[in-house]
PDB file of N, CA and C in Angstrom:
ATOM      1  N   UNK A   1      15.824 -10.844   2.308  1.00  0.00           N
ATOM      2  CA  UNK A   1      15.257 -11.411   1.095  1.00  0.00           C
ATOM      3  C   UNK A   1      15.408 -12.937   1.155  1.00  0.00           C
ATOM      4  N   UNK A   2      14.347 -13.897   0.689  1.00  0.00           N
ATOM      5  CA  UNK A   2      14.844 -15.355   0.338  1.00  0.00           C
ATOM      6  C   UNK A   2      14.270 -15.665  -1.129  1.00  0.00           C
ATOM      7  N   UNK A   3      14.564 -16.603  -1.090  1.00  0.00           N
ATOM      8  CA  UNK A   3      14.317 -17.485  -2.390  1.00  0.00           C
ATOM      9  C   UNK A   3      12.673 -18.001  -2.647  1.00  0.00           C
ATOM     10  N   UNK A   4      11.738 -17.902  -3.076  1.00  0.00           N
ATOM     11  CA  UNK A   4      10.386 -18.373  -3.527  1.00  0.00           C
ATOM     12  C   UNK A   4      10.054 -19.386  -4.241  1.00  0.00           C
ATOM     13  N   UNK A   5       9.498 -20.596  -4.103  1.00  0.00           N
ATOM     14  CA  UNK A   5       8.807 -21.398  -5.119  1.00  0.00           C
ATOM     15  C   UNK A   5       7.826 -21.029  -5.599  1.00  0.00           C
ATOM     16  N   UNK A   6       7.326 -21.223  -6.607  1.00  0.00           N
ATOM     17  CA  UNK A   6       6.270 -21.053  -7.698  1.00  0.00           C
ATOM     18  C   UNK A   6       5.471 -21.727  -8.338  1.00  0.00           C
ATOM     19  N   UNK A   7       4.505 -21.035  -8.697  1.00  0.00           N
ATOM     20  CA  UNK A   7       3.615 -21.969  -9.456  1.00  0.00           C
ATOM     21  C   UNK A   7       4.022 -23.364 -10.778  1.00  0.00           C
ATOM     22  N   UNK A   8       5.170 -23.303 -11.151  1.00  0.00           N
ATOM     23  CA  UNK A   8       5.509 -24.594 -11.713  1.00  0.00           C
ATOM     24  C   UNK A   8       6.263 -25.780 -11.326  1.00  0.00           C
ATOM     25  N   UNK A   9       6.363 -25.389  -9.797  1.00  0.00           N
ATOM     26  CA  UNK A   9       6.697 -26.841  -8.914  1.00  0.00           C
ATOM     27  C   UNK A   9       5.378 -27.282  -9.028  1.00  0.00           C
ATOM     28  N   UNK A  10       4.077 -26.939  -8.552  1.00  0.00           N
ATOM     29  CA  UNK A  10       3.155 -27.754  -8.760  1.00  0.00           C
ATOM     30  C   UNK A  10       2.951 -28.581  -9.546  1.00  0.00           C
ATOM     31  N   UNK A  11       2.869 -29.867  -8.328  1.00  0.00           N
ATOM     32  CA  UNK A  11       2.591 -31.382  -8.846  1.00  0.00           C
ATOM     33  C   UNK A  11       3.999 -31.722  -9.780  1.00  0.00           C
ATOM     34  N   UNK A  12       5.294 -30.900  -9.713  1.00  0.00           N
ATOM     35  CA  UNK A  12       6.704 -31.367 -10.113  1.00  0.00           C
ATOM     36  C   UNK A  12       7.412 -32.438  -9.291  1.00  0.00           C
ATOM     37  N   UNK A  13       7.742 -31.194  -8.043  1.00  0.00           N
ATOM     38  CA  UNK A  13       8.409 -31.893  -7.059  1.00  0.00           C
ATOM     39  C   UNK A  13       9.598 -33.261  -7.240  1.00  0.00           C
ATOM     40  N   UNK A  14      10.214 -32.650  -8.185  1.00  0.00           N
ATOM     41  CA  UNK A  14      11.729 -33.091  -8.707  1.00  0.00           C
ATOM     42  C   UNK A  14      12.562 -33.435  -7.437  1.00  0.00           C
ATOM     43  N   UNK A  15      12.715 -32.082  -6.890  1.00  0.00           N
ATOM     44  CA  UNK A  15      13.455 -31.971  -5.523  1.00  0.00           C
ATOM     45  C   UNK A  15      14.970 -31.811  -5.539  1.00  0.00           C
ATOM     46  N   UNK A  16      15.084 -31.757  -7.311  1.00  0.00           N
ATOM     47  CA  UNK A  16      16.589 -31.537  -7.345  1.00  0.00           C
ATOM     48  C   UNK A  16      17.489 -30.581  -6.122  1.00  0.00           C
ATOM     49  N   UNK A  17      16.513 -29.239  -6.442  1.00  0.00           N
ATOM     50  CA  UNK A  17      16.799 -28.138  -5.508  1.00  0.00           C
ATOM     51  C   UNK A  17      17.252 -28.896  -3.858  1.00  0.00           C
ATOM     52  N   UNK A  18      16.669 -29.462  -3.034  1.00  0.00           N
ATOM     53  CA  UNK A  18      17.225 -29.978  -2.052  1.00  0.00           C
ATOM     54  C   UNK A  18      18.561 -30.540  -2.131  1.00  0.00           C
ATOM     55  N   UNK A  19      19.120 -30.951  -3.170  1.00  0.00           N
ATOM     56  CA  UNK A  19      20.434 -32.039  -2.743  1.00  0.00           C
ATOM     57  C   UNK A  19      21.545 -30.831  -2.751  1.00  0.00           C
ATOM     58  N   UNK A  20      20.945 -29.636  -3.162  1.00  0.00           N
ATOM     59  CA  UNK A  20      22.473 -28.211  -3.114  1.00  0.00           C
ATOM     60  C   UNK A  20      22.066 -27.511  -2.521  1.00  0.00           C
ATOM     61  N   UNK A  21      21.038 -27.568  -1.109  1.00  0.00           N
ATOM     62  CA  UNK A  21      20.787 -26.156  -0.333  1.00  0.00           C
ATOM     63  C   UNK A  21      21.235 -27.433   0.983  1.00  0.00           C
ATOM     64  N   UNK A  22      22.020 -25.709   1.059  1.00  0.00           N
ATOM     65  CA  UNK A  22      22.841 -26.168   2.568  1.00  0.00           C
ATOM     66  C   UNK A  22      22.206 -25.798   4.054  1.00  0.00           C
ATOM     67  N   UNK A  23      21.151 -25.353   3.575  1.00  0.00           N
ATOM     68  CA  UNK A  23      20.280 -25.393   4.945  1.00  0.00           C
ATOM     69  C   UNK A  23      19.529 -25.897   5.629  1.00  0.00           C
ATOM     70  N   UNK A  24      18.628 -26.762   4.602  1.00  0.00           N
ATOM     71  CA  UNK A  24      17.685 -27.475   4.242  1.00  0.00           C
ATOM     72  C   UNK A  24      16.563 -26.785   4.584  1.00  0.00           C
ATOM     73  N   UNK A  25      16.193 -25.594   4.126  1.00  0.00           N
ATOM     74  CA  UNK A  25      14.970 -24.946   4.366  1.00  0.00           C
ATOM     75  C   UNK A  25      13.311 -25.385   3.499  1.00  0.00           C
ATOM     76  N   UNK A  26      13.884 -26.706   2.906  1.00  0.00           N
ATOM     77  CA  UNK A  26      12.453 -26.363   2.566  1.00  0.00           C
ATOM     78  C   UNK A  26      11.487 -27.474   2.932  1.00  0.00           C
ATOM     79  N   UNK A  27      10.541 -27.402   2.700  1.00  0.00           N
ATOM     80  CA  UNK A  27       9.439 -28.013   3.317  1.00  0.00           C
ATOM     81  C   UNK A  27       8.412 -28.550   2.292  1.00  0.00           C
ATOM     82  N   UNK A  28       7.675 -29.537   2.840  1.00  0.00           N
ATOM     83  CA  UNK A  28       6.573 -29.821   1.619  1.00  0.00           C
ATOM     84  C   UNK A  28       5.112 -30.616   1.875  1.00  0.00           C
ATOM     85  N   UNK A  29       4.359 -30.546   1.143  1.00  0.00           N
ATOM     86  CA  UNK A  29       3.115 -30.837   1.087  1.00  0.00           C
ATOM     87  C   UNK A  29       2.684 -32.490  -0.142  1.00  0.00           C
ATOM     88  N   UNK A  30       1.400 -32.447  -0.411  1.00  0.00           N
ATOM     89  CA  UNK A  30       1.415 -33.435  -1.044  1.00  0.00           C
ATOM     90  C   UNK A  30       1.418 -32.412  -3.006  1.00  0.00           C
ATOM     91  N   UNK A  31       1.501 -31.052  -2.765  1.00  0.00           N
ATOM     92  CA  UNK A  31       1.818 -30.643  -4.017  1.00  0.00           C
ATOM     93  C   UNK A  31       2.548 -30.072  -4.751  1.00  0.00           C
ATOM     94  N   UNK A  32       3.517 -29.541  -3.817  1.00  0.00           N
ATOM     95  CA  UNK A  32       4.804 -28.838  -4.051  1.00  0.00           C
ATOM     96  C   UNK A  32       5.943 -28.685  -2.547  1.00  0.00           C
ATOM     97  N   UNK A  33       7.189 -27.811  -3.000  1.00  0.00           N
ATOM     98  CA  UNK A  33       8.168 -27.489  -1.830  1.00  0.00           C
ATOM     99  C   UNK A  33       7.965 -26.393  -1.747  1.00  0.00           C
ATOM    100  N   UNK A  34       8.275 -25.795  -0.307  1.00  0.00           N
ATOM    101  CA  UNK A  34       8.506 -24.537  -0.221  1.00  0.00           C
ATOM    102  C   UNK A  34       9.552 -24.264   0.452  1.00  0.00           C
ATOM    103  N   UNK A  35       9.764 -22.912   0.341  1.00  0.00           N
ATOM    104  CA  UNK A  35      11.097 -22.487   0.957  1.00  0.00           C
ATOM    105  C   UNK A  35      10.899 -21.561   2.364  1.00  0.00           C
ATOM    106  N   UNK A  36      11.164 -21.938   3.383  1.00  0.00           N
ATOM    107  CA  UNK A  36      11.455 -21.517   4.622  1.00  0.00           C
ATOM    108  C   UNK A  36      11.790 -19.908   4.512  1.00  0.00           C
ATOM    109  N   UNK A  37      11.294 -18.538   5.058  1.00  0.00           N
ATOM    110  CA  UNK A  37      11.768 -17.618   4.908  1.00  0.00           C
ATOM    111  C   UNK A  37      13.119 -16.806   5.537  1.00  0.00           C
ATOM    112  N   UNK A  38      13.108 -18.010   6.751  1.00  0.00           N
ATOM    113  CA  UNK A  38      13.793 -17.212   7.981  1.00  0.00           C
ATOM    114  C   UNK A  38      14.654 -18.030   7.484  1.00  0.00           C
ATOM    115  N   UNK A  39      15.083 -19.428   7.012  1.00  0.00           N
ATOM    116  CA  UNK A  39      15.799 -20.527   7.371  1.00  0.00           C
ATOM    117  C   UNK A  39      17.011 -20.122   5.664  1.00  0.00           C
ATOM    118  N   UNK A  40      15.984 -19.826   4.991  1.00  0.00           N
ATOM    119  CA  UNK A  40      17.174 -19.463   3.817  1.00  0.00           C
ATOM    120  C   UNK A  40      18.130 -18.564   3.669  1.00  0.00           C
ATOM    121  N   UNK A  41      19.482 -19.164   3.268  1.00  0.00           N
ATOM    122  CA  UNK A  41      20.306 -18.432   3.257  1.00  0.00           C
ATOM    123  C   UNK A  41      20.498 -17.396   2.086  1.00  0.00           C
ATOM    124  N   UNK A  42      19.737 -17.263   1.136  1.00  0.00           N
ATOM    125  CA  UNK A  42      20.233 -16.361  -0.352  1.00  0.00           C
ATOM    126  C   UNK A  42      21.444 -16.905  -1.158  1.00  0.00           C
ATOM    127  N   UNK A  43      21.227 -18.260  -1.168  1.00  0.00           N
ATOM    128  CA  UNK A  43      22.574 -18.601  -1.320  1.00  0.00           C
ATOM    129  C   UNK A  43      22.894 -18.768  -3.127  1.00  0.00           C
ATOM    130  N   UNK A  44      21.377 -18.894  -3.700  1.00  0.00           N
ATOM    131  CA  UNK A  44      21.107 -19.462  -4.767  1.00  0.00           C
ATOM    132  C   UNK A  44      21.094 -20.136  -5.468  1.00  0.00           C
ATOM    133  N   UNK A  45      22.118 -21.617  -4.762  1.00  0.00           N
ATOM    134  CA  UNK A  45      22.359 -22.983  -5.235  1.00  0.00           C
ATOM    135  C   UNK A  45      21.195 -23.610  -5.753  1.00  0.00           C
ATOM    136  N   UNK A  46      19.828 -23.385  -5.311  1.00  0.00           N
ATOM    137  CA  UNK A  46      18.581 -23.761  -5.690  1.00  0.00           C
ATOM    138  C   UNK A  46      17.786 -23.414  -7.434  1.00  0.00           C
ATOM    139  N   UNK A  47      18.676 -22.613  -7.522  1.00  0.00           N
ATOM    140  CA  UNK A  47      17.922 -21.265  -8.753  1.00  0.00           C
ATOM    141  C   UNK A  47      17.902 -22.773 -10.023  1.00  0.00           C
ATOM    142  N   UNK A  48      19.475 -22.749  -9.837  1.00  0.00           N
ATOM    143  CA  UNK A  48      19.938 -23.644 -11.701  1.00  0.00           C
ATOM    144  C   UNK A  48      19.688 -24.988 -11.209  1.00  0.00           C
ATOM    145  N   UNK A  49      19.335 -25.231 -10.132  1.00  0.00           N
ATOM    146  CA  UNK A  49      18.932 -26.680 -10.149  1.00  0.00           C
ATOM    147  C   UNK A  49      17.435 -27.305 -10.517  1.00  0.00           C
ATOM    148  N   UNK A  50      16.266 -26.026 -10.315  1.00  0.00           N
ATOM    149  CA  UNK A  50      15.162 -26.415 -10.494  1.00  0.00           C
ATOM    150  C   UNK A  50      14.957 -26.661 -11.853  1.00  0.00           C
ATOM    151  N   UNK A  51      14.381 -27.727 -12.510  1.00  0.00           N
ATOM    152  CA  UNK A  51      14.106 -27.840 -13.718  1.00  0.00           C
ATOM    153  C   UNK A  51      12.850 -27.537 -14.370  1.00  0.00           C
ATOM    154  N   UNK A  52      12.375 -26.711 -13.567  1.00  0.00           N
ATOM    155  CA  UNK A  52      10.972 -26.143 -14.174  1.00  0.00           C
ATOM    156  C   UNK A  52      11.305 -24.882 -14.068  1.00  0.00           C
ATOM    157  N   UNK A  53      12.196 -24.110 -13.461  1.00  0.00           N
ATOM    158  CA  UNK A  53      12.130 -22.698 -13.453  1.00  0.00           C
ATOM    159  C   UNK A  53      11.210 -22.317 -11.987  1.00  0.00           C
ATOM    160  N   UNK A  54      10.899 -22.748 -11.112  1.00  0.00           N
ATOM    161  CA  UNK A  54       9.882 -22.184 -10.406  1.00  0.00           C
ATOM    162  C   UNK A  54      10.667 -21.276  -9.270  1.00  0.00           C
ATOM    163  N   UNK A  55      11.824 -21.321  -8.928  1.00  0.00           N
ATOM    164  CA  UNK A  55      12.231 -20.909  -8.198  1.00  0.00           C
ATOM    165  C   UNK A  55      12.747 -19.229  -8.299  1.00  0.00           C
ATOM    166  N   UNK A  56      12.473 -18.123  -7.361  1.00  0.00           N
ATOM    167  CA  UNK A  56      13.172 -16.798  -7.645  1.00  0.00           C
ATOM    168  C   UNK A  56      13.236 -16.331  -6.879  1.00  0.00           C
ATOM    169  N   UNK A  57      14.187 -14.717  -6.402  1.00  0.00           N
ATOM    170  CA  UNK A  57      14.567 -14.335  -5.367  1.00  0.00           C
ATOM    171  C   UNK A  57      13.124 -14.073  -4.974  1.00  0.00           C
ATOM    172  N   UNK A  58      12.837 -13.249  -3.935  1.00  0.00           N
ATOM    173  CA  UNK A  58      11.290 -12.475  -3.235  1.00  0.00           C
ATOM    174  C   UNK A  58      11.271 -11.279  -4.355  1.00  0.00           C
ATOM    175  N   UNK A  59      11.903 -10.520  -4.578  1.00  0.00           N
ATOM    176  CA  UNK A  59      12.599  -9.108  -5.631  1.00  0.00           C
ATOM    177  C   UNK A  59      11.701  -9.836  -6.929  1.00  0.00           C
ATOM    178  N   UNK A  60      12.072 -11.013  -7.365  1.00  0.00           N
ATOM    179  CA  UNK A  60      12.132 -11.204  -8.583  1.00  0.00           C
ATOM    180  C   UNK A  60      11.100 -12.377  -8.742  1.00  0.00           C
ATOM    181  N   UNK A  61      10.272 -12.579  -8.558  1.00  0.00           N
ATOM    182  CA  UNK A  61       9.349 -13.042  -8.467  1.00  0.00           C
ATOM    183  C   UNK A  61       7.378 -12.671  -9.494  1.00  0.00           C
ATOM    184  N   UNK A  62       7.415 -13.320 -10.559  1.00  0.00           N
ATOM    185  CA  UNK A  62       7.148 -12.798 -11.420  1.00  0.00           C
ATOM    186  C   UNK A  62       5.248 -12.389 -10.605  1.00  0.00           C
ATOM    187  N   UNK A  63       4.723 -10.973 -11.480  1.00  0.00           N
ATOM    188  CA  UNK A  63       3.647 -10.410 -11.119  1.00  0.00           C
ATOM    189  C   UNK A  63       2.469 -11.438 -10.643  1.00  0.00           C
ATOM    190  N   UNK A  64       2.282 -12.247 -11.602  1.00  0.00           N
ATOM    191  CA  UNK A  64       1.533 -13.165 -11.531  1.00  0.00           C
ATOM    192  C   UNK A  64       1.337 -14.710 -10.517  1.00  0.00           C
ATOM    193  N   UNK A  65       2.696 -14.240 -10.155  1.00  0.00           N
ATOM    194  CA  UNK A  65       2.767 -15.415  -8.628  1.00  0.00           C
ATOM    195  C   UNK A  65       3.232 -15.026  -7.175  1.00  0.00           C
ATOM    196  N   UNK A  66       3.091 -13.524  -7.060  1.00  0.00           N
ATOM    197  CA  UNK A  66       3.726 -12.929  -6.063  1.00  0.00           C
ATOM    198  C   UNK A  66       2.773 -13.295  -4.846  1.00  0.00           C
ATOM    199  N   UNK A  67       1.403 -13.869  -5.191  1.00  0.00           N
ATOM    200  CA  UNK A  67       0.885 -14.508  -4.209  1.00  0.00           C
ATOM    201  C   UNK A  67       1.668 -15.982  -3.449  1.00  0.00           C
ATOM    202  N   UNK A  68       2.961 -16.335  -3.998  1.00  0.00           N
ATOM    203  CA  UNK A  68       3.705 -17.656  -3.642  1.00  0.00           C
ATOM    204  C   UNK A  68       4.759 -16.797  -2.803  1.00  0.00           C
ATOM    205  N   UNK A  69       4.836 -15.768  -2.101  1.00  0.00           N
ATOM    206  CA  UNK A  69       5.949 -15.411  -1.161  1.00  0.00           C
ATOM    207  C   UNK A  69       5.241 -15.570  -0.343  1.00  0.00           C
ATOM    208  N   UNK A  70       3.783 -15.280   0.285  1.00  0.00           N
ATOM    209  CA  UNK A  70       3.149 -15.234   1.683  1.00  0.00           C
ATOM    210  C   UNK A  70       2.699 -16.783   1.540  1.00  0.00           C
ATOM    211  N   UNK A  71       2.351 -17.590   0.764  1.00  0.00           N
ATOM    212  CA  UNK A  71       2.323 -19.063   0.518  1.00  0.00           C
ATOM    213  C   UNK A  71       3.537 -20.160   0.881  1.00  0.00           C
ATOM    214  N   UNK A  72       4.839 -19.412   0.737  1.00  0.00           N
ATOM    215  CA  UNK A  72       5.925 -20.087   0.919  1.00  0.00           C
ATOM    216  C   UNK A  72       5.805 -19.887   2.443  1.00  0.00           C
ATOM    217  N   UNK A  73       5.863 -18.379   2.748  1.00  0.00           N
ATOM    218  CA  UNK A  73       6.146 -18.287   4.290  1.00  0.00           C
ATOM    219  C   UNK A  73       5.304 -19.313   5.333  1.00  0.00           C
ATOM    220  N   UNK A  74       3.696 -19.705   4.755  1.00  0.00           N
ATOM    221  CA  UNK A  74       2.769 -19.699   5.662  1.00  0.00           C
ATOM    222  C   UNK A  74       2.721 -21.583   5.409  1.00  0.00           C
ATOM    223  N   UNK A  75       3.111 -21.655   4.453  1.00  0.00           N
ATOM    224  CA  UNK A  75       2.883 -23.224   4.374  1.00  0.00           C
ATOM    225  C   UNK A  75       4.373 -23.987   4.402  1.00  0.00           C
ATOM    226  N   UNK A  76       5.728 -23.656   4.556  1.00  0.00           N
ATOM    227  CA  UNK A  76       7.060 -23.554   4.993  1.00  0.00           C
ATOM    228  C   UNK A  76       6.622 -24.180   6.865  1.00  0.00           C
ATOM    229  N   UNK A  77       5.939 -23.304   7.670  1.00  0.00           N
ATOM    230  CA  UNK A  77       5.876 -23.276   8.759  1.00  0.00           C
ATOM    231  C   UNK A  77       4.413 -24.631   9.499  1.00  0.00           C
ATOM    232  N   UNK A  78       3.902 -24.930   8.156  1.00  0.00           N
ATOM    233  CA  UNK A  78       2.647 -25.849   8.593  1.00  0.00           C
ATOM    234  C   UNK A  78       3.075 -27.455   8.133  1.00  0.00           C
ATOM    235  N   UNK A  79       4.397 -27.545   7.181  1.00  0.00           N
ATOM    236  CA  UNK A  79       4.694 -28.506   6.720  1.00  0.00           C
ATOM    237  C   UNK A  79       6.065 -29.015   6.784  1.00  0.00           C
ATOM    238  N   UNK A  80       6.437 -30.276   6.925  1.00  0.00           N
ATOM    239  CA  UNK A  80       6.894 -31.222   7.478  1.00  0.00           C
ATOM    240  C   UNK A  80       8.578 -30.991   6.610  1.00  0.00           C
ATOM    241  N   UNK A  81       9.395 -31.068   7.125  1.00  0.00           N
ATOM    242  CA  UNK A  81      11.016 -31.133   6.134  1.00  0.00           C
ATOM    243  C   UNK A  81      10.923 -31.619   4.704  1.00  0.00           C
ATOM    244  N   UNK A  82      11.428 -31.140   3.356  1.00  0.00           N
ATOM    245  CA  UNK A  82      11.280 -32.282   2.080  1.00  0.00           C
ATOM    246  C   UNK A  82      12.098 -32.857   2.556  1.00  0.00           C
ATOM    247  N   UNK A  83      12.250 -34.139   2.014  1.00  0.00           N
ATOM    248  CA  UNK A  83      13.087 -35.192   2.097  1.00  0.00           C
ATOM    249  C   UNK A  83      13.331 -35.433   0.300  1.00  0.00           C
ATOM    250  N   UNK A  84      15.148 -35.416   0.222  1.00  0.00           N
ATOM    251  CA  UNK A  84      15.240 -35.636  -1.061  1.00  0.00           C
ATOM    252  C   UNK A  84      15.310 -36.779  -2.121  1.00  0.00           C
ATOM    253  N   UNK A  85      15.287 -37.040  -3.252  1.00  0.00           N
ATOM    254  CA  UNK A  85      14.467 -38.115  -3.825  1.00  0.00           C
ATOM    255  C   UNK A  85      15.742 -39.175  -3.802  1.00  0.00           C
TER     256      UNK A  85
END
């Protein structure tokens, strides 16, 4: 299982979530982060840091954005390290 971004990082990109993941799995574009599937640990340091809520396990990931787990995986792997703010 990993962790998912969601539809309310879009155009957020706070990046809080980066300064408490100890893996640095995530990655980003010019509209949001994503989270690495292989690279995350489940660690959940990410969850209470996002300030939009966008973040959730793969499990828990609400109906309406479950299209953002194959989005995380596929654009995680096409895009460049976040770098935090």
């Amino acid at each position: 299982m990993t962790m998912v971004v969601t539809e309310p990082c879009k155009g957020c990109k706070d990046k809080a979530c980066l300064k408490v993941c100890p893996c640095e799995c995530f990655y980003e574009d010019a509209d949001m982060v994503y989270i690495h599937p292989d690279e995350c640990i489940d660690c959940e340091a990410c969850i209470p840091e996002c300030p939009v809520e966008a973040i959730f396990y793969e499990d828990n990931v609400p109906t309406q954005w479950l299209h953002y787990i194959e989005l995380n995986a596929k654009r995680s792997k096409e895009c460049p390290p976040a770098q935090p703010k």
